[in-house]
Protein backbone atom coordinates (compact mmCIF):
# COMPACT_ATOMS: atom_id res chain seq x y z
CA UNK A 1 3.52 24.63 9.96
CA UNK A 2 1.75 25.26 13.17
CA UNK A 3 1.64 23.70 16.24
CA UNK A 4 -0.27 20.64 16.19
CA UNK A 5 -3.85 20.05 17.56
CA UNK A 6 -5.09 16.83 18.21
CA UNK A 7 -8.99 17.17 17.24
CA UNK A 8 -11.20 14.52 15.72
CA UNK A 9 -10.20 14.49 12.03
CA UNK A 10 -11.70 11.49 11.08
CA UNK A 11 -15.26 11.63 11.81
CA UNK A 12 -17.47 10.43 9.78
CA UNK A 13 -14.88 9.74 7.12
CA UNK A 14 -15.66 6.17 6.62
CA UNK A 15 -19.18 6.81 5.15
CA UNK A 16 -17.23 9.18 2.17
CA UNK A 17 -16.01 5.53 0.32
CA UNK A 18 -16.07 2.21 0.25
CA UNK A 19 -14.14 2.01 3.77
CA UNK A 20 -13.04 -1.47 5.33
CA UNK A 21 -14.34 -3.21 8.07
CA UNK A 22 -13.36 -5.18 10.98
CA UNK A 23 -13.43 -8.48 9.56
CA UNK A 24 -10.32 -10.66 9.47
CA UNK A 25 -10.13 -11.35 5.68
CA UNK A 26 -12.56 -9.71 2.93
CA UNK A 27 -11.86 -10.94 -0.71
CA UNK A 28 -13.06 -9.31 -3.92
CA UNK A 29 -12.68 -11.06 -7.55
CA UNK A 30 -12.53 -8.11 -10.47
CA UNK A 31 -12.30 -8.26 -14.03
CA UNK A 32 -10.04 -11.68 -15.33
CA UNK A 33 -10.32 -13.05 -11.99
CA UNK A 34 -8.21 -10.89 -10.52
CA UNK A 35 -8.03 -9.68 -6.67
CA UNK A 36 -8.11 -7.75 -4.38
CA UNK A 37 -7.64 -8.97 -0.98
CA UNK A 38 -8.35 -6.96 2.29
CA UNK A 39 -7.45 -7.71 5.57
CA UNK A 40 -8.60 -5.96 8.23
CA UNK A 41 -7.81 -5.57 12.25
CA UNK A 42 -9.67 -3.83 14.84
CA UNK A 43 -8.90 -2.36 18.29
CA UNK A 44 -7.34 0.63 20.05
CA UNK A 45 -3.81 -0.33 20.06
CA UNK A 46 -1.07 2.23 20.21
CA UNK A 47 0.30 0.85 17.13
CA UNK A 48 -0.86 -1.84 15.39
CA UNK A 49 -0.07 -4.03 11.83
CA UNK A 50 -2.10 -5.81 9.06
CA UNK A 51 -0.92 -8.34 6.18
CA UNK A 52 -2.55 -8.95 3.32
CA UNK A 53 -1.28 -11.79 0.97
CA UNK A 54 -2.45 -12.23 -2.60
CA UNK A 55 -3.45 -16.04 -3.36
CA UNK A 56 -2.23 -18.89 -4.90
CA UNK A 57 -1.64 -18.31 -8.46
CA UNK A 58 -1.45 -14.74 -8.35
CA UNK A 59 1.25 -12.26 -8.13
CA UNK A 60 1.49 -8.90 -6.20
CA UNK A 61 0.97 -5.99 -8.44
CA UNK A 62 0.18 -2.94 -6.15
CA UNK A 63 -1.32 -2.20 -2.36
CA UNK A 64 -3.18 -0.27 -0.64
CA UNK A 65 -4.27 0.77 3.25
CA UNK A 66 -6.50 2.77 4.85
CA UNK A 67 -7.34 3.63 8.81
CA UNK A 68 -10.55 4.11 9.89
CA UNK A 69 -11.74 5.95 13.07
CA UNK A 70 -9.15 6.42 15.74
CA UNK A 71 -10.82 9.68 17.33
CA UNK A 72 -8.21 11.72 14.99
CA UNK A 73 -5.07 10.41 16.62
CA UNK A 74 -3.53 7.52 14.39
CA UNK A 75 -1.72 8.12 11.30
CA UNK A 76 -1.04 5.95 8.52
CA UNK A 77 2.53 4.94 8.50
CA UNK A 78 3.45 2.14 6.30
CA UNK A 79 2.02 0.60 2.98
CA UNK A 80 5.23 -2.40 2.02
CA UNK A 81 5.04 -4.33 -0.54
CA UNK A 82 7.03 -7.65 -0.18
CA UNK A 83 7.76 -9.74 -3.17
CA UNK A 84 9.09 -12.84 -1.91
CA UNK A 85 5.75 -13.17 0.15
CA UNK A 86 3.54 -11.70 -2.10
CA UNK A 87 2.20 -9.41 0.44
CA UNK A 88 1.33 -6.04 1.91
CA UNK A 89 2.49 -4.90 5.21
CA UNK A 90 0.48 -1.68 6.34
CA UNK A 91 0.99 -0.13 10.10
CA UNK A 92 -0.77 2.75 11.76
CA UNK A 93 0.81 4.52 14.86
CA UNK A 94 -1.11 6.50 17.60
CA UNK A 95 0.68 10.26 17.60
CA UNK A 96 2.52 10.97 20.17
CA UNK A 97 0.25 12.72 23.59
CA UNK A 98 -3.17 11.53 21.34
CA UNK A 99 -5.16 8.74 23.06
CA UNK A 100 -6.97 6.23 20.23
CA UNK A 101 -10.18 5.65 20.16
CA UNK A 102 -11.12 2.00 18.16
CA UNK A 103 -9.85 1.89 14.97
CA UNK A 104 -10.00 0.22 11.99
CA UNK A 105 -6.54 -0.86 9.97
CA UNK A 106 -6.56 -2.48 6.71
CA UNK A 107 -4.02 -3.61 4.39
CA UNK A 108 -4.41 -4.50 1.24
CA UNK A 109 -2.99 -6.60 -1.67
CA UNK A 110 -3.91 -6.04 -5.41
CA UNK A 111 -3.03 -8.94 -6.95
CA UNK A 112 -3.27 -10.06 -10.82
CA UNK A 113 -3.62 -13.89 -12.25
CA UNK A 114 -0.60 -15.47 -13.37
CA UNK A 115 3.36 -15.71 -12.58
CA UNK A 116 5.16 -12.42 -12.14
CA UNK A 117 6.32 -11.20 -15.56
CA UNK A 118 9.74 -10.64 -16.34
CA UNK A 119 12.42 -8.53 -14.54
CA UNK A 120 9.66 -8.20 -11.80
CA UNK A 121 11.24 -6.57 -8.97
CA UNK A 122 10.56 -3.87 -5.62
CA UNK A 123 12.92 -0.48 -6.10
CA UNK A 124 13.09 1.11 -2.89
CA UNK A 125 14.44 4.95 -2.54
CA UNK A 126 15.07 6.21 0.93
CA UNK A 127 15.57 9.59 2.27
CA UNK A 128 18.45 8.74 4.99
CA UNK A 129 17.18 9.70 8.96
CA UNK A 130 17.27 13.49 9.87
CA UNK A 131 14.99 16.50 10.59
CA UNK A 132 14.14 18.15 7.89
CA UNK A 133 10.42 18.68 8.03
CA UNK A 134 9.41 17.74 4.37
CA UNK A 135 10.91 14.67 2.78
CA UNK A 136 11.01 13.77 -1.00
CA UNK A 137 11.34 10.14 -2.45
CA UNK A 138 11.19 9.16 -6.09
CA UNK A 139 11.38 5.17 -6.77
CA UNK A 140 12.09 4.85 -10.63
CA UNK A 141 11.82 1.38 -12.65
CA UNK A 142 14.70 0.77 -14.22
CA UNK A 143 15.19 1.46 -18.07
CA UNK A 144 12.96 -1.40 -19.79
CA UNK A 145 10.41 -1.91 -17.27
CA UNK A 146 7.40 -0.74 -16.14
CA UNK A 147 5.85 0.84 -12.77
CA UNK A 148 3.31 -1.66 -11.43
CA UNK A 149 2.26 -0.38 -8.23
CA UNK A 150 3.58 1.79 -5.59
CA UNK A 151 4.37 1.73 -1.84
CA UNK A 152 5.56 3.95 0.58
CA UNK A 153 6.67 4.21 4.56
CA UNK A 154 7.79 6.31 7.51
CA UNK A 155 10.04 5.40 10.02
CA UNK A 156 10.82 6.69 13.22
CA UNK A 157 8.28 9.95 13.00
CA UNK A 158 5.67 7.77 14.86
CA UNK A 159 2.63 9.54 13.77
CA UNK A 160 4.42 12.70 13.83
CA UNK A 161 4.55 12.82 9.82
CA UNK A 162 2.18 12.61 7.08
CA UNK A 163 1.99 11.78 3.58
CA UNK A 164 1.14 14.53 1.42
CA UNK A 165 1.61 12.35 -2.07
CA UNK A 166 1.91 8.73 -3.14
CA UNK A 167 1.66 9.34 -6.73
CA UNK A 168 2.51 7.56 -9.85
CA UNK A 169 4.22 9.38 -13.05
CA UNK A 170 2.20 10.08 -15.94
CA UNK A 171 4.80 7.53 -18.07
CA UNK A 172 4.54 4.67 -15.32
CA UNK A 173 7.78 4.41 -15.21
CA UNK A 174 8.30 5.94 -11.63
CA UNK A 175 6.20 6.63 -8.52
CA UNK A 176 7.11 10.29 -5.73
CA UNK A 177 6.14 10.59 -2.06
CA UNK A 178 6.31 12.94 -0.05
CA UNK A 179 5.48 13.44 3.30
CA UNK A 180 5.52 16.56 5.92
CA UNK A 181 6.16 16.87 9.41
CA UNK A 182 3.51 17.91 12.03
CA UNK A 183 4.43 21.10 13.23
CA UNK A 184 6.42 21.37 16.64
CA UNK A 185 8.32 17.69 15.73
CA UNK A 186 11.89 18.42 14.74
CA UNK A 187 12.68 14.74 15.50
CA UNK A 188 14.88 12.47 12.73
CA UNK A 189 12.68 10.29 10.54
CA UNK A 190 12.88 8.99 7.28
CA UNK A 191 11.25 8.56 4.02
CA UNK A 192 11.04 5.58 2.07
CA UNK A 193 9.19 5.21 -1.38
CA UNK A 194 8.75 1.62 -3.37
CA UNK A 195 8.19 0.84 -6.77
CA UNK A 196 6.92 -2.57 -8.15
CA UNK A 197 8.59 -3.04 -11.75
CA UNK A 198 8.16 -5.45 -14.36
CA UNK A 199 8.93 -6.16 -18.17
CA UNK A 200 5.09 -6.61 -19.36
CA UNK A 201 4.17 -7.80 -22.50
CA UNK A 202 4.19 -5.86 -25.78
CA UNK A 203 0.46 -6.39 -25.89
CA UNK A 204 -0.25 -4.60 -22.81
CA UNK A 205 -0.91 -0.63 -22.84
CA UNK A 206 -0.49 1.56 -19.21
CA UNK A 207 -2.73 4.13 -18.11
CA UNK A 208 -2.57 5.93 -15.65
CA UNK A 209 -6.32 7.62 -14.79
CA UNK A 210 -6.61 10.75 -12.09
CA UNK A 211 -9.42 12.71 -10.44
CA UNK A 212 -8.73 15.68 -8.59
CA UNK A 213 -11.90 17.00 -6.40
CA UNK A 214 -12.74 21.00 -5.13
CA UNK A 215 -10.18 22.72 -3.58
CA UNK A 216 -12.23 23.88 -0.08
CA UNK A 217 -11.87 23.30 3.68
CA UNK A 218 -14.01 20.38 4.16
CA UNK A 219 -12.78 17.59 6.29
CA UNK A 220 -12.37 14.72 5.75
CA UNK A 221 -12.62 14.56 2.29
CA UNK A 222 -12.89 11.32 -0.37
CA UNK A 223 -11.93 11.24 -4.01
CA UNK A 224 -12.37 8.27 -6.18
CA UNK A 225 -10.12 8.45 -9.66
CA UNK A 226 -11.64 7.60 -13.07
CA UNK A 227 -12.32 4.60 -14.58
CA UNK A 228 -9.56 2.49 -15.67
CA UNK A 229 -10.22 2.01 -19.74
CA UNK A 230 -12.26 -1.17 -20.74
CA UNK A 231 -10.72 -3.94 -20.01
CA UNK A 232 -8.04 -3.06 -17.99
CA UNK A 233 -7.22 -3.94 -14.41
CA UNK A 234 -5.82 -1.14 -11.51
CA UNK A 235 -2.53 -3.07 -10.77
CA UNK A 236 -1.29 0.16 -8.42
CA UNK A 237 -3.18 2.72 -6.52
CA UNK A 238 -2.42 6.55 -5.65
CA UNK A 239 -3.32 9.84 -3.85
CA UNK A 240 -1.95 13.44 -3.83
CA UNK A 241 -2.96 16.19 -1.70
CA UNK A 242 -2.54 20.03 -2.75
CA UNK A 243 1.09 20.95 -1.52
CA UNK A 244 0.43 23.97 0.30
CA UNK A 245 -1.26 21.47 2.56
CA UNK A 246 1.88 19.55 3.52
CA UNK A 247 2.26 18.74 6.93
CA UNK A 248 -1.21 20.07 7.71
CA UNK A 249 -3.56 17.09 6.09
CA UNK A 250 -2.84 13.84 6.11
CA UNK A 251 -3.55 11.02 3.64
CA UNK A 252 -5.69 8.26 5.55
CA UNK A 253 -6.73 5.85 2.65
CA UNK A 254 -4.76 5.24 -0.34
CA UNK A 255 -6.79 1.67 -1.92
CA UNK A 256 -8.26 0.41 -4.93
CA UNK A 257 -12.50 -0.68 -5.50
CA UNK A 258 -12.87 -4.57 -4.93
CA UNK A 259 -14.01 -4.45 -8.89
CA UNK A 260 -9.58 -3.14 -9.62
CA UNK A 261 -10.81 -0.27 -12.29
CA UNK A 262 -10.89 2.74 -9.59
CA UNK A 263 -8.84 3.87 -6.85
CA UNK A 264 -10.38 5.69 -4.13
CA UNK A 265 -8.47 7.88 -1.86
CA UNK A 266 -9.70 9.71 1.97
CA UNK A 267 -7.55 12.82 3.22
CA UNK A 268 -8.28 14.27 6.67
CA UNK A 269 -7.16 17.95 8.22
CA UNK A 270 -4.84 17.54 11.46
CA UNK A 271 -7.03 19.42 13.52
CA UNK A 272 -8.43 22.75 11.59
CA UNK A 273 -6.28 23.82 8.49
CA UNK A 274 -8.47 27.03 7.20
CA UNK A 275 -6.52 27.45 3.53
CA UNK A 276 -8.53 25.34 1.10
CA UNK A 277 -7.08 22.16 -0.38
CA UNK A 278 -7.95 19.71 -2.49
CA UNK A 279 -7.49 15.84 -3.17
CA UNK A 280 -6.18 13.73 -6.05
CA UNK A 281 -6.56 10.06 -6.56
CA UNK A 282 -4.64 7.94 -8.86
CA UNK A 283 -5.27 4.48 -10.30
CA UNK A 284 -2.33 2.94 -12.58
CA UNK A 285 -4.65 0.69 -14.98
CA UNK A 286 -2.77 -1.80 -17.40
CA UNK A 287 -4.45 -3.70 -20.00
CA UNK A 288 -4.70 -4.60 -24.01
């Protein structure tokens, strides 16, 4: 990893996808009446928070967040998933020396109709504080249950570390992240990865649906996954970028289409990265 330059990564990046906006709450029904809820907050704060909460009558499958603008010098930090408020907590940080610009933050809660199923729980795997500059976290279900959505966050790197994967396993029965640190920080910080588990019902099949774009040096870059089969609903959301790449691009949007059958997924250089690379998004789809 090189030292780290602080040039606009972000331009333009919010006309690749569907990208948020700076409205307090924007709701989406999909398939079954499920939702997706977004909640979005605007400014140029040196760190800031959003909280999106799934309604009444629904339970909190999977989220999601994204930041949008910031001049190339705010990192997504957080993405955690709370059970006992059915919510989404997502926080961005401004790196450290790097003056924001406005910026868009937006959290968001996939949520699906009905009470929780059974054995419905949050795993959470952490990494323990130190300096090494690439972390590792796998969250696994336990033995009987199934991976629902995923969640991830970074403490104490303050914008100094960036997720290369938050990525669902083929079985759904576990979800990895990993994250790099931007060259020249040797500081402690800490990895965290979540799971959200459940028993589902023997009528109910998992999917999990990937689309991996062209490995090249355009920046930023968007990838939405396929389709989720008919039917189903995306209950978690996903996105991997190549890991040669670690510590050099950062993932900036990791959320799911207001319609819950696609994921869609934005990954930005930290200031020029020449190697190519490429981006993967994920959607974990469950249905009959």
């Amino acid at each position: 990893m090189r030292t780290r330059s602080r040039l606009a990564r972000l331009s333009g990046a919010t006309a690749l996808l569907l990208a948020g906006t700076a409205v307090a709450v924007a709701t989406g029904a999909g398939p079954a009446q499920a939702t997706v809820v977004n909640v979005s907050v605007a400014g140029a704060f040196p760190n800031q928070s959003a909280v999106a909460t799934c309604p009444a009558g629904e339970f909190l499958a999977g989220g999601g967040g994204s930041v949008d603008g910031g001049g190339g010098d705010v990192t997504l930090t957080d993405i955690i998933p709370n059970l006992a408020t059915q919510s989404v907590t997502v926080w961005a940080h401004t790196n450290p020396g790097g003056v924001a610009g406005a910026y868009t933050l937006v959290a968001q809660a996939i949520c699906v109709p009905g009470p929780p199923p059974a054995n419905y729980q949050r795993v959470t795997s952490a990494s323990g504080s130190n300096g090494d500059p690439i972390k590792n976290q796998v969250a696994a279900c336990p033995a009987g249950t199934d991976l629902l959505g995923l969640g991830a966050e970074l403490r104490t790197a303050n914008g100094e570390a960036f997720y290369q994967r938050i990525e669902p396993n083929a079985a759904l029965t576990a979800g990895a992240v990993t994250a790099g640190a931007a060259g020249g920080f040797a500081g402690p910080w800490e990895l965290v990865g979540y799971a959200i588990c459940a028993t589902l019902p023997a009528n109910l099949t998992g999917t999990l649906v990937s689309l991996t774009g062209a490995a090249n040096s355009v920046s930023p870059k968007g990838q939405v996954s396929a389709g989720c089969p008919a039917g189903a609903l995306a209950t978690g959301v996903g996105a991997t970028v190549d890991a040669t790449a670690t510590g050099n691009v950062l993932l900036t949007r990791v959320t799911a289409t207001v319609a819950q059958n696609n994921a869609q997924a934005i990954a930005a250089e930290d200031g020029i990265y020449l190697p190519p690379w490429d981006l993967e998004s994920h959607a974990i789809c469950w249905g009959p």
